[in-house]
Protein backbone atom coordinates (compact mmCIF):
# COMPACT_ATOMS: atom_id res chain seq x y z
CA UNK A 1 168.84 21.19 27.45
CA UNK A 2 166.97 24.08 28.31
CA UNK A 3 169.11 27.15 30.08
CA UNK A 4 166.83 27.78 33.02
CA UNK A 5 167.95 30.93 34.87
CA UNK A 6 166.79 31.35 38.88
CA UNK A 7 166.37 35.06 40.26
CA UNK A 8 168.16 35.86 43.75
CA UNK A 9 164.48 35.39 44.77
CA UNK A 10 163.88 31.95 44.28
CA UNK A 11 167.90 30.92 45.57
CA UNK A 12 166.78 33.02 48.49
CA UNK A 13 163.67 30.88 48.77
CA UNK A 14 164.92 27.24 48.23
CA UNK A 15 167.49 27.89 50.68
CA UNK A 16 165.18 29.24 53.62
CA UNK A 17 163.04 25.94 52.69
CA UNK A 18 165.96 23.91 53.11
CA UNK A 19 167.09 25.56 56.47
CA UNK A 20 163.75 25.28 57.65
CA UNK A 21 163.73 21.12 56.57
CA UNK A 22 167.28 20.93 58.65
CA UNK A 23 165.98 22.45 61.60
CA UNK A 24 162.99 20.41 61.96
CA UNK A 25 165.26 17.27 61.27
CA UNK A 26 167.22 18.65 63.95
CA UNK A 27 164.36 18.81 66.16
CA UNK A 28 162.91 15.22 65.23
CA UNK A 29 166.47 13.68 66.14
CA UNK A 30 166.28 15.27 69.39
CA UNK A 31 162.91 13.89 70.18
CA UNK A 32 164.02 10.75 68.78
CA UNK A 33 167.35 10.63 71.42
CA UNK A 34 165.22 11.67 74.44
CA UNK A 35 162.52 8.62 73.69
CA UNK A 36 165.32 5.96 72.71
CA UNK A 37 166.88 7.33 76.51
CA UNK A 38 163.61 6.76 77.95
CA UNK A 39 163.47 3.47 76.55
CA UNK A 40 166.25 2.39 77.22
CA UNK A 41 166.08 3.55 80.86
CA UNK A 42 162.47 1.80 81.44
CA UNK A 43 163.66 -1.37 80.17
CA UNK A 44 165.83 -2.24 82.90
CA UNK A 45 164.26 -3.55 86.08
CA UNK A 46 164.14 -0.70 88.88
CA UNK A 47 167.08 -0.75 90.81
CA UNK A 48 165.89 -1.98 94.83
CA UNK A 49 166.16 1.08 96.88
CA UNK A 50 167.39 0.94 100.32
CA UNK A 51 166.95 4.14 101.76
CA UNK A 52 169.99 5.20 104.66
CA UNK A 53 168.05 6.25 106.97
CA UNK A 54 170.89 8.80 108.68
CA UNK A 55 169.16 11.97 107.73
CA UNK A 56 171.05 14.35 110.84
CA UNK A 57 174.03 16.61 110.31
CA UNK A 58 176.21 17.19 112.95
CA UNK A 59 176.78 20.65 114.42
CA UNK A 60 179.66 22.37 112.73
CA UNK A 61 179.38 20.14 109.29
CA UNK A 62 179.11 23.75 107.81
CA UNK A 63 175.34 23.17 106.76
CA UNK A 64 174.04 25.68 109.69
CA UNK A 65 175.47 29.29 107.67
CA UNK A 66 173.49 28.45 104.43
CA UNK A 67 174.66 26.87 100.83
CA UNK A 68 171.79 23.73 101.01
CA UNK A 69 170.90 24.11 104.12
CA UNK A 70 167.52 26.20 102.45
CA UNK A 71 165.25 23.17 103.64
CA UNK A 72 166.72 22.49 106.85
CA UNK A 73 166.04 23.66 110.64
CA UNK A 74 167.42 23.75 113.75
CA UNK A 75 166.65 21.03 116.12
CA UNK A 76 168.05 20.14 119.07
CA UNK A 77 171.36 21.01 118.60
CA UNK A 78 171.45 19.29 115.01
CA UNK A 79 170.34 19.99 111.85
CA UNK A 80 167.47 18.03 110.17
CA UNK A 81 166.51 17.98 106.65
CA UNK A 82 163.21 18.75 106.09
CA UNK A 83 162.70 17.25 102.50
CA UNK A 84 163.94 13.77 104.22
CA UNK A 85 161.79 10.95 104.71
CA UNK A 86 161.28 10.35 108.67
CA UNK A 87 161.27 6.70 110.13
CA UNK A 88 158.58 6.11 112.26
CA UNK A 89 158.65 4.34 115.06
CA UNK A 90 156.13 1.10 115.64
C-alpha cells in the first residue's frame, strides 16, 4: 500500500467540511423535531373551548400599579382587560 501523506492544509480542510456536514445535520434534525411537533399537535381533534367569560379584576387585586396591567384601563371602579373578548348582550 501506497504511503499517502496529507499537508496540515488538507486535515484543516476535511475537518471544516465535516463541521460544516454536522451543523447542517444539526439544523435538519431541528426542522425535523419542530414538523414531527406540529404533526403531532394537528392530529388531535381541537380541544372545545369554553371561554370564562369573567374578564373584571377587582380593585386592589394589585393589577392597577402596573406588572400586566399594560393592556388594561380603568373603568368604573374596576379594571378591564382590553385584549379580552366582550360578551354582547342580545
Amino acid at each position: 500500500m501506497a504511503d499517502v501523506r496529507h499537508s496540515d492544509g488538507d486535515v484543516a480542510q476535511i475537518a471544516l467540511h465535516l463541521l460544516d456536514a454536522v451543523r447542517k445535520t444539526q439544523e435538519s434534525l431541528r426542522c425535523v423535531e419542530i414538523w414531527a411537533s406540529a404533526l403531532t399537535a394537528f392530529s388531535q381533534p381541537v380541544p372545545e373551548y369554553r371561554p370564562d367569560m369573567t374578564y373584571v379584576l377587582r380593585p386592589g387585586s394589585g393589577s392597577e400599579t402596573g406588572g400586566c396591567s399594560a393592556g388594561a384601563k380603568k373603568h368604573s371602579g374596576t379594571v378591564r382587560s382590553t385584549n379580552a373578548p366582550r360578551r354582547h348582550s342580545s
